[in-house]
Protein backbone atom coordinates (compact mmCIF):
# COMPACT_ATOMS: atom_id res chain seq x y z
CA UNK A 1 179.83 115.22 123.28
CA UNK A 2 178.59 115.72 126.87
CA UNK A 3 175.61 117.86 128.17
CA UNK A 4 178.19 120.80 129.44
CA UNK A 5 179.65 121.45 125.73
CA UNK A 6 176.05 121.38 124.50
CA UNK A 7 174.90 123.71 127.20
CA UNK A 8 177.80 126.51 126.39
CA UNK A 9 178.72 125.45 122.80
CA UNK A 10 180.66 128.71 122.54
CA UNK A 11 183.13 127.11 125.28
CA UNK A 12 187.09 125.80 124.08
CA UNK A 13 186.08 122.32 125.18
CA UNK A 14 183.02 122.22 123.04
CA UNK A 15 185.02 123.37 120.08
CA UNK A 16 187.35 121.17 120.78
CA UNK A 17 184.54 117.98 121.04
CA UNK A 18 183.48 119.53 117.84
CA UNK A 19 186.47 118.84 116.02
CA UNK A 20 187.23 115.35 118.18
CA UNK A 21 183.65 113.86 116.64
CA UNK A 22 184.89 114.59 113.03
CA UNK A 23 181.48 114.83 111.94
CA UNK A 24 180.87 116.63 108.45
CA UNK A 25 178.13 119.44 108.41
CA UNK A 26 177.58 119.59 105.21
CA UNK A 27 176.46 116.36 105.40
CA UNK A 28 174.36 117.23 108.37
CA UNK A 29 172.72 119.99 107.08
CA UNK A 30 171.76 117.68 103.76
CA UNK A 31 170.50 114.61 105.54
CA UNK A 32 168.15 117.59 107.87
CA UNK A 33 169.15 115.74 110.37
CA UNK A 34 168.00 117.23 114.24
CA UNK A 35 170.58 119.48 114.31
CA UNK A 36 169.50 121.59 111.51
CA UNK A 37 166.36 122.27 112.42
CA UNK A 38 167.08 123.33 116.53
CA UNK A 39 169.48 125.75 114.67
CA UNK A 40 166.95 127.38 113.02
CA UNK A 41 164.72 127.19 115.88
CA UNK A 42 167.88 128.84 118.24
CA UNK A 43 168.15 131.97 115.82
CA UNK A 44 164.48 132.44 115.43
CA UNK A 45 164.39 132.62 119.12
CA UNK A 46 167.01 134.62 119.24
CA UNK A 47 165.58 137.16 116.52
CA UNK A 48 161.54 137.19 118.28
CA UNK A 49 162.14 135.94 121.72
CA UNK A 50 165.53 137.28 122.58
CA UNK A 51 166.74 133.77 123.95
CA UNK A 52 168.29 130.24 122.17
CA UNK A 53 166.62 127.97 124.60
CA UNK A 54 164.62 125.37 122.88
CA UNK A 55 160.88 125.52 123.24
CA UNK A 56 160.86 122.00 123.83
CA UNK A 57 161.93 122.38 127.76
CA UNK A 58 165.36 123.40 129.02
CA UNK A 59 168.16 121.44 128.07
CA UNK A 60 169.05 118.65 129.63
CA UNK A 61 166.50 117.30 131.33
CA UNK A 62 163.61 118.72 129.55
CA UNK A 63 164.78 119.13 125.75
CA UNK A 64 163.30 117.25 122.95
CA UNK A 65 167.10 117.21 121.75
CA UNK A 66 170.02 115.37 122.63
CA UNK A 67 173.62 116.74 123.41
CA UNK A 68 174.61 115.84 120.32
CA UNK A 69 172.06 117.57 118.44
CA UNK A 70 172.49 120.78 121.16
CA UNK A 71 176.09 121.10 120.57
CA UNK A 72 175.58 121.00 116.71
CA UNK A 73 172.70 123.48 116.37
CA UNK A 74 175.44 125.87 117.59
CA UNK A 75 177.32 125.86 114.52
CA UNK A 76 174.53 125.73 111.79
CA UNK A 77 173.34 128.31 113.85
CA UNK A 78 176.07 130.59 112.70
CA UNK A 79 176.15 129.50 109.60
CA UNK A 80 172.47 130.16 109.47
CA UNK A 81 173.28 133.77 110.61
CA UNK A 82 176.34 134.04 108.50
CA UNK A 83 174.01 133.45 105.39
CA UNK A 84 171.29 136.17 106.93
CA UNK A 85 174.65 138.86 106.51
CA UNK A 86 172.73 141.40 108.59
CA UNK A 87 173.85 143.21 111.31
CA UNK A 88 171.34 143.31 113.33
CA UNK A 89 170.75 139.98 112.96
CA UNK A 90 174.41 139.21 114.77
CA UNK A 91 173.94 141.61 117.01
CA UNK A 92 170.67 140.04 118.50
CA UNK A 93 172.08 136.61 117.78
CA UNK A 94 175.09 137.32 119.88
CA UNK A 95 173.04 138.89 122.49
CA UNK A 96 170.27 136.01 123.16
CA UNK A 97 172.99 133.26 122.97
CA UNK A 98 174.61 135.37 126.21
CA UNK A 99 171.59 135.82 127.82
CA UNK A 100 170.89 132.26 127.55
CA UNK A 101 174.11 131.34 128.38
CA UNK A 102 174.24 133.32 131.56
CA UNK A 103 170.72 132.22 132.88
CA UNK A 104 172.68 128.47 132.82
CA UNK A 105 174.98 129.81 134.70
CA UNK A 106 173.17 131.43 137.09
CA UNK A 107 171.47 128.40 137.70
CA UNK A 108 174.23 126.02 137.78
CA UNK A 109 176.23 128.61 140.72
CA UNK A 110 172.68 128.86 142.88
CA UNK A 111 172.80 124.74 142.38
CA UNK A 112 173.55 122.77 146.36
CA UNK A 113 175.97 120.96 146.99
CA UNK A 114 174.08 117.71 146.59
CA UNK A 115 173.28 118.15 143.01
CA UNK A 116 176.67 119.70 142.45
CA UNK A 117 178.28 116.23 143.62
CA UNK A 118 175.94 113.89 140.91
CA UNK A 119 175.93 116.22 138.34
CA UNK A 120 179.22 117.19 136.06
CA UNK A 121 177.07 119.45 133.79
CA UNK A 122 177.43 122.58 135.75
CA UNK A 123 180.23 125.16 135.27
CA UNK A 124 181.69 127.17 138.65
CA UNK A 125 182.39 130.78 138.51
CA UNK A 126 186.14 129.97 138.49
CA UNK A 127 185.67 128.16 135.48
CA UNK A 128 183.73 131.00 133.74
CA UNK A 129 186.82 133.33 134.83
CA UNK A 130 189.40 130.81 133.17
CA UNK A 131 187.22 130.08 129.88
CA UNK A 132 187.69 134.04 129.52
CA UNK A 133 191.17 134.39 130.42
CA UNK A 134 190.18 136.42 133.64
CA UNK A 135 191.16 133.99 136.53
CA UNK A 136 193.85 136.56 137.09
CA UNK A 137 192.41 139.47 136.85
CA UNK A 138 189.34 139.07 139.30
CA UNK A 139 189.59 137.95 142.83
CA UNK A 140 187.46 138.36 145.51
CA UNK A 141 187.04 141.80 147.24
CA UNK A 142 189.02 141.15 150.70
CA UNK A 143 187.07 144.38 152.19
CA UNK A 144 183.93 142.30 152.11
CA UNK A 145 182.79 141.34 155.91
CA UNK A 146 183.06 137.51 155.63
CA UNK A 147 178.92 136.36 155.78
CA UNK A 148 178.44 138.49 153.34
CA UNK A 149 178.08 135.86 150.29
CA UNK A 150 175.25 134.81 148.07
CA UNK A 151 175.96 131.39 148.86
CA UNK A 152 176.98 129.96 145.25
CA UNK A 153 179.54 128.24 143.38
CA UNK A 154 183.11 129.12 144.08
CA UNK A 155 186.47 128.87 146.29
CA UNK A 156 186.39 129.94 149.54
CA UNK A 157 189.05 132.84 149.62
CA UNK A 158 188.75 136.05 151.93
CA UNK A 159 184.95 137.18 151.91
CA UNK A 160 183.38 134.40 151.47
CA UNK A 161 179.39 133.89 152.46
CA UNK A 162 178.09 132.39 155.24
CA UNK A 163 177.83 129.36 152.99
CA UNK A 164 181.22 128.73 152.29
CA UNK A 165 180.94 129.35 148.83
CA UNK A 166 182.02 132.74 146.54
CA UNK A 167 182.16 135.96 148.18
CA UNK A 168 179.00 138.84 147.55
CA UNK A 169 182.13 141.40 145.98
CA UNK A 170 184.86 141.19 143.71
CA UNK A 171 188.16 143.17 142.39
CA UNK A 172 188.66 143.42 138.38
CA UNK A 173 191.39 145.03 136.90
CA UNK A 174 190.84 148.02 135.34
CA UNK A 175 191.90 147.12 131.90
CA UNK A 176 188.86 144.23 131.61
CA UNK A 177 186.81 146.16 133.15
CA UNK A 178 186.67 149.10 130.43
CA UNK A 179 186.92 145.78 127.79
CA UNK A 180 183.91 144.20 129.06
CA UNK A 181 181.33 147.33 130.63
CA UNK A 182 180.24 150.58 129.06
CA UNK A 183 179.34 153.61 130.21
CA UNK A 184 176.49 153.31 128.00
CA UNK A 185 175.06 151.11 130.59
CA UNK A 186 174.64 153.63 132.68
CA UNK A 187 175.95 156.20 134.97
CA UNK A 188 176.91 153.69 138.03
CA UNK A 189 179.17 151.83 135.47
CA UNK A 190 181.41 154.54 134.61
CA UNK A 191 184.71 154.42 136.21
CA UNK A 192 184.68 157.89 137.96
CA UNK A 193 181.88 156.36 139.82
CA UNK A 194 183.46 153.26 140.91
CA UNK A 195 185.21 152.26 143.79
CA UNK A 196 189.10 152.02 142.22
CA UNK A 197 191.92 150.85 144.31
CA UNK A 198 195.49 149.11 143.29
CA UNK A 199 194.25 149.46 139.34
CA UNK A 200 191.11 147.22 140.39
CA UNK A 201 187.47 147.86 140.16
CA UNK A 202 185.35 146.55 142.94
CA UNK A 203 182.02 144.91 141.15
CA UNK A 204 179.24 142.89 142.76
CA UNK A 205 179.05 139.40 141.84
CA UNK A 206 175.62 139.94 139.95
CA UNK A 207 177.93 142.83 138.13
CA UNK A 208 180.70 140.44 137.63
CA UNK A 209 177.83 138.52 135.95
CA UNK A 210 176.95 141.02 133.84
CA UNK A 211 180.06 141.92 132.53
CA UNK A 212 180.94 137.96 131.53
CA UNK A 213 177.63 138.19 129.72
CA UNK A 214 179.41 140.86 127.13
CA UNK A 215 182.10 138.61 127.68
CA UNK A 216 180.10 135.20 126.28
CA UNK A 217 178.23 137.89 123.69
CA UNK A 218 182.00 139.54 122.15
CA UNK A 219 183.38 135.09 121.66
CA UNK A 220 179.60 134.78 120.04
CA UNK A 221 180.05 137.63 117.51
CA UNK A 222 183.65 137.03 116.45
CA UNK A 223 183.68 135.74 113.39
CA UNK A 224 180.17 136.39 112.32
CA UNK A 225 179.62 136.66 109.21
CA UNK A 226 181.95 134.38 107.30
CA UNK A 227 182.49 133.05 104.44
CA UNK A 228 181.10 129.28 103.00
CA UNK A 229 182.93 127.50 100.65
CA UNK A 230 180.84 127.25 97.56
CA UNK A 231 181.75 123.92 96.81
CA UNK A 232 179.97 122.32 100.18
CA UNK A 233 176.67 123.13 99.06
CA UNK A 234 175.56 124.66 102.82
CA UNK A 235 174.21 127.86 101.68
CA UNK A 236 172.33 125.78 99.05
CA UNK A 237 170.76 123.00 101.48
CA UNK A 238 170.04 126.02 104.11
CA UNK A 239 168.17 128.54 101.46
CA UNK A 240 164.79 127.87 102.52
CA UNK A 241 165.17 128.40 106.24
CA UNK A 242 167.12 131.12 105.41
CA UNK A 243 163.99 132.55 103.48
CA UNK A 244 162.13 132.12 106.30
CA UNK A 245 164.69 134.01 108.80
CA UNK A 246 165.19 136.79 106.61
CA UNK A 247 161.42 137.40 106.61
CA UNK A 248 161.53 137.78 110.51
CA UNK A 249 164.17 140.71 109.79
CA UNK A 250 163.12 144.02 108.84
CA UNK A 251 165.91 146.28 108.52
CA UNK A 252 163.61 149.30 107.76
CA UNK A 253 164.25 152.62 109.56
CA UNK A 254 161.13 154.70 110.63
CA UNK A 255 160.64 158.11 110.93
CA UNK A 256 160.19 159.49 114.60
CA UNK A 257 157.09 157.25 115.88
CA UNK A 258 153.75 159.08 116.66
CA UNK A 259 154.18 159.63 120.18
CA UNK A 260 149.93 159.14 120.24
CA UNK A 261 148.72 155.88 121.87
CA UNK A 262 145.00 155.81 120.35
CA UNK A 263 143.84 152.03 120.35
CA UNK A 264 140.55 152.96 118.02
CA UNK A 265 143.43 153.45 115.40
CA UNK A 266 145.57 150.58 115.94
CA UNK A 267 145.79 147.82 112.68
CA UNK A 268 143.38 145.15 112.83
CA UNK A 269 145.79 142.82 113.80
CA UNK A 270 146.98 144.69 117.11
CA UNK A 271 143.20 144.85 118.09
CA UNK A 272 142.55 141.10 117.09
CA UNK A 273 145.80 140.34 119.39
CA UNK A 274 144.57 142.77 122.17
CA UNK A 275 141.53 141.13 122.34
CA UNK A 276 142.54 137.76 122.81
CA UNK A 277 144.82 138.92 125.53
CA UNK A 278 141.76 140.45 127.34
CA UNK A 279 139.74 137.41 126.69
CA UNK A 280 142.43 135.83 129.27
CA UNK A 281 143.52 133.69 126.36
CA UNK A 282 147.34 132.97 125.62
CA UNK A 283 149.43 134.46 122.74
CA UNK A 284 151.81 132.70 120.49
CA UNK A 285 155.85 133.51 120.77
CA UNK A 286 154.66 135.32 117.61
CA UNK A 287 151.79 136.77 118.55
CA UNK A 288 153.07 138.17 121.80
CA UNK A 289 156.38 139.23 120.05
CA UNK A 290 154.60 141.29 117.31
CA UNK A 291 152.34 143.27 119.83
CA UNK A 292 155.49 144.02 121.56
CA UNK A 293 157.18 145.27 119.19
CA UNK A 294 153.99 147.25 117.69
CA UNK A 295 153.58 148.62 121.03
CA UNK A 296 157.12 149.78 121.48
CA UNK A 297 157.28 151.03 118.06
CA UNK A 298 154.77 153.76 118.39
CA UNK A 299 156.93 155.20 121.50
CA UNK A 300 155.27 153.20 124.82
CA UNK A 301 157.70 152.66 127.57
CA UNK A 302 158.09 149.11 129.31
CA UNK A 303 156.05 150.72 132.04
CA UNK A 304 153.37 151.76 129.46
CA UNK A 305 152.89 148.55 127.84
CA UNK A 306 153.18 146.69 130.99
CA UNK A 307 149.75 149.63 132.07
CA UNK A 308 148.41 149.35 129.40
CA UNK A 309 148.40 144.94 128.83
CA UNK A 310 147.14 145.06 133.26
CA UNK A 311 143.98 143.09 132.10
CA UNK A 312 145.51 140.70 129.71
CA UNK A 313 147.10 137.37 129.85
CA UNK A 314 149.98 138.68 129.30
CA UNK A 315 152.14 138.90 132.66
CA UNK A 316 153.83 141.75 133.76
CA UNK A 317 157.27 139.94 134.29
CA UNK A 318 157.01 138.77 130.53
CA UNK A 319 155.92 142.23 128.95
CA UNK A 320 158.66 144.09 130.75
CA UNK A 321 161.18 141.76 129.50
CA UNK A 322 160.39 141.33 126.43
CA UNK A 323 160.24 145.12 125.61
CA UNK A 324 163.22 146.23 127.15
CA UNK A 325 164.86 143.48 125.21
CA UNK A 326 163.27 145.46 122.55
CA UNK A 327 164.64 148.63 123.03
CA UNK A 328 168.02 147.46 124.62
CA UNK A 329 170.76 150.19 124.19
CA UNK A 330 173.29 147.26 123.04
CA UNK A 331 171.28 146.14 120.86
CA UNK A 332 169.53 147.29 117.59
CA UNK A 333 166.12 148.44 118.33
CA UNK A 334 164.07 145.35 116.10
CA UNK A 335 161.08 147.25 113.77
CA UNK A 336 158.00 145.26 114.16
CA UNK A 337 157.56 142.44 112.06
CA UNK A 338 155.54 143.51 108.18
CA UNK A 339 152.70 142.38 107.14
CA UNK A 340 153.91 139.57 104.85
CA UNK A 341 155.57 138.18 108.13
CA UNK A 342 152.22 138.42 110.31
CA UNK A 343 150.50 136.67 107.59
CA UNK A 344 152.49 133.92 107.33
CA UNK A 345 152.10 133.36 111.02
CA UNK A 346 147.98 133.62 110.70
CA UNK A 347 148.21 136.81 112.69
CA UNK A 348 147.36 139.65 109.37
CA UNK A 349 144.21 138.30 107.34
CA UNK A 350 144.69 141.76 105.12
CA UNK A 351 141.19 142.84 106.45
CA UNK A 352 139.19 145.72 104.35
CA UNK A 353 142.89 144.97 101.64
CA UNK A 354 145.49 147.39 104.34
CA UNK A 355 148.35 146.00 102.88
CA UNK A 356 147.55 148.04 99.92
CA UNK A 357 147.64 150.93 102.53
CA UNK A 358 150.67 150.20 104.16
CA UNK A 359 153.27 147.24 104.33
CA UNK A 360 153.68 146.93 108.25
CA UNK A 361 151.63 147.51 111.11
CA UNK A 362 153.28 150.60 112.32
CA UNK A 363 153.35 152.68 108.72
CA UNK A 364 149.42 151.88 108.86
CA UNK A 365 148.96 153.22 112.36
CA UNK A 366 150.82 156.20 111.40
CA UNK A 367 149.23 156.78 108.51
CA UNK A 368 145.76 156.39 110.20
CA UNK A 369 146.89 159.05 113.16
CA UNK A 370 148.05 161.30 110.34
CA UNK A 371 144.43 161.48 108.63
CA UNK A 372 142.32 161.49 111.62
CA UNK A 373 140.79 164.81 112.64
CA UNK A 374 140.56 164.15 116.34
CA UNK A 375 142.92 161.81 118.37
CA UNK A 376 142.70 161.12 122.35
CA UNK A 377 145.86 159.46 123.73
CA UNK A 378 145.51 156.79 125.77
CA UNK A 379 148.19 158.04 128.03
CA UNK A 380 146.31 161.47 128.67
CA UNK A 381 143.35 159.48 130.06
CA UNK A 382 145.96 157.15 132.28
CA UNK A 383 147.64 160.57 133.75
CA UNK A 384 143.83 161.93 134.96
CA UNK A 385 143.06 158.62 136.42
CA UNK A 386 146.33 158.50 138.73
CA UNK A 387 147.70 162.18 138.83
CA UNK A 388 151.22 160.57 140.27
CA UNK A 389 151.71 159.59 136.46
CA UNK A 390 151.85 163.02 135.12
C-alpha cells in the first residue's frame, strides 16, 4: 500500500492493493485499530465540513496516519455510510470525497518538475483521463494559440503552455460531456451554449476539472448503500460510531424559512457563537459548521453571511465556502444540526429549558419571529447603510 492508493482510494490500483494485502476488516474494525477511527473521522468531515481530509495535516507529509491506515479508512468509510442508509448522507459523502480528491489533484498537476522527479505520489492529468476511461475522448483543443497553458502536468501535444506542460483548452466528446456536466450548473454549461465542433465540446482545463470531479463523485456513490453480511459482525462492532453519525444527520424538512434576519431573536446558542467570533476568538469545525448552517437556514445568502460575520474571526474565504457547500444545487441542502447534537458538542447548555420550546435552533428562531410584535431585519438596516445593496 503506497501513499498514491491512499491518497485516491477510490482509484483501480488501490482496489486492487486492497485485495493484494488480504487483510480482513472485520477484524479491523474489532481490534479499532487506526483505520476505524480516520473512517469515522473522513465521514464526519464529510457530513460538517464538506471535505475527508484528516484534521491531523494533509496526507502524506502531515497526517497523523499512515498509508496503510489512509487507504483503509476508505472502505470502513463506506461501510460506515452504508450502515447510516440515508441519502443525503451518500450524497454529501460522495461529494466531499471528490472535492477532496480533486484539491490532490490540483495540487499534484501545479507540482514542478523537481518534485515531480522524487516524488511517485502524484497522479498526471493523463492518468486521471485513463482511471475514467476518457483518454480517448478528451484531447487537447488544437485551436488554442500555443503559450497559452497553465503550466501543469501533462503531454505536450498541440496547445501546449509556455511551460511545456498541458494545454489551457480541451475537446470532450459530446456523449461524456452530457454524462459528466449538467445544465443545472448553470447556463454556460448547457450545450447550446458551448462551442461544439466534430461531436466535441471545447472545455477549459479548470472545466475539464470540474467535470472529473462528478466523475470521482458518480465511482464514490456506486454501490452505496450495500448490504453486510450478518455473520461478520461489522454493523455490530461499528454501532456506536454509527450513533454518533446519525446524530450529525437531520433529515427534517422545514417549512419556507423566515426570510427576517433579527439577531435579538436568534437561539442562545447562535448569540453565544456570534460572540465569540466578535471577540476575535476561533470556532470549532462544529461550532463554525452549526452557525453556518443556522445562518443559511433562515434564508442569508453566502454574501449575507459573509456581511454579516465582517467583524468576526471567521474569514471571508472560509464563510463563503462553507455555505455554498451548504446550499450546493448537487447536493442536499443539510438542516442545521438539533439541539441534542449542539449539546453533545458543548455548544446548547438548554438555557431558560428551549428545548422544551423547540428541538433545533431554527424551529426556535421561527417560533420566536412568529410571536414577536415588532421585528427589524438586519438586512433592511445593511441596504440604508450602502444603498448599492438594495
Amino acid at each position: 500500500m503506497d501513499a498514491l492508493d491512499a491518497k485516491y482510494p477510490f482509484f483501480a490500483s488501490a482496489r486492487e492493493a486492497v485485495a493484494a494485502a488480504a487483510v480482513s476488516l472485520p477484524e479491523l474494525v474489532a481490534a479499532d485499530a487506526p483505520a476505524v477511527e480516520r473512517a469515522r473521522e473522513r465521514v464526519e468531515r464529510a457530513l460538517l465540513e464538506g471535505t475527508v481530509a484528516s484534521e491531523s495535516g494533509a496526507f502524506p507529509g502531515e497526517s497523523a496516519y499512515d498509508a496503510q491506515a489512509e487507504l483503509l479508512s476508505y472502505p470502513i468509510a463506506r461501510i460506515l455510510v452504508s450502515l447510516l442508509d440515508s441519502d443525503p448522507a451518500i450524497e454529501k459523502y460522495a461529494a466531499a470525497e471528490a472535492a477532496t480528491a480533486m484539491e490532490r489533484v490540483r495540487r499534484d498537476l501545479d507540482a514542478d518538475d523537481e518534485l515531480r522527479s522524487v516524488s511517485s505520489a502524484t497522479v498526471t492529468l493523463d492518468d486521471l483521463l485513463a482511471e475514467f476511461d476518457l483518454a480517448d475522448a478528451v484531447r487537447p483543443d488544437a485551436t488554442t494559440p500555443v503559450g497559452v497553458g497553465r503550466g501543469v502536468a501533462g503531454g505536450g501535444a498541440a496547445g501546449t503552455g509556455s511551460a511545456g506542460r498541458d494545454p489551457s483548452h480541451y475537446r470532450i466528446d459530446v456523449g461524456p460531456y452530457l454524462r459528466l456536466t449538467s445544465p443545472d450548473w448553470g447556463d454556460s454549461w448547457r450545450l447550446v451554449n458551448r462551442a461544439l465542433a466534430d461531436g466535441a465540446v471545447r472545455v477549459s482545463r479548470d472545466e475539464l476539472l470540474v467535470a472529473l470531479e462528478a466523475a470521482v463523485e458518480e465511482r464514490v456513490a456506486e454501490g452505496l448503500p450495500f448490504e453486510l453480511a450478518a455473520d461478520e459482525g461489522i454493523g455490530e462492532a461499528l454501532e456506536s460510531r454509527v450513533a454518533d453519525l446519525r446524530r450529525l444527520l437531520s433529515e427534517r424538512t422545514y417549512a419556507e424559512p423566515p426570510d427576517v434576519v433579527a439577531p435579538d431573536l436568534f437561539p442562545p446558542c447562535m448569540t453565544n457563537l456570534i460572540e465569540k467570533a466578535e471577540r476575535d476568538a476561533a470556532l470549532s469545525a462544529p461550532e463554525s459548521f452549526a452557525l453556518m448552517a443556522f445562518l443559511v437556514g433562515i434564508g442569508m445568502t453566502p454574501d449575507e453571511v459573509v456581511a454579516f460575520c465582517t467583524d468576526t474571526s471567521l474569514d471571508a474565504e472560509g464563510i463563503r465556502y462553507q455555505t455554498e457547500y451548504l446550499t450546493d444545487d448537487r447536493g442536499t441542502q443539510y438542516p442545521p444540526p438539533t439541539c441534542e447534537t449542539l449539546a453533545n458538542y458543548g455548544i446548547c447548555h438548554n438555557e431558560d429549558d428551549h428545548m422544551q420550546v423547540a428541538a433545533d435552533p431554527l424551529s426556535y428562531y421561527e417560533k420566536r419571529v412568529a410571536a414577536a410584535d415588532d421585528v427589524t431585519d438586519w438586512r433592511a438596516g445593511r441596504e440604508a447603510d450602502d444603498p448599492s445593496e438594495a
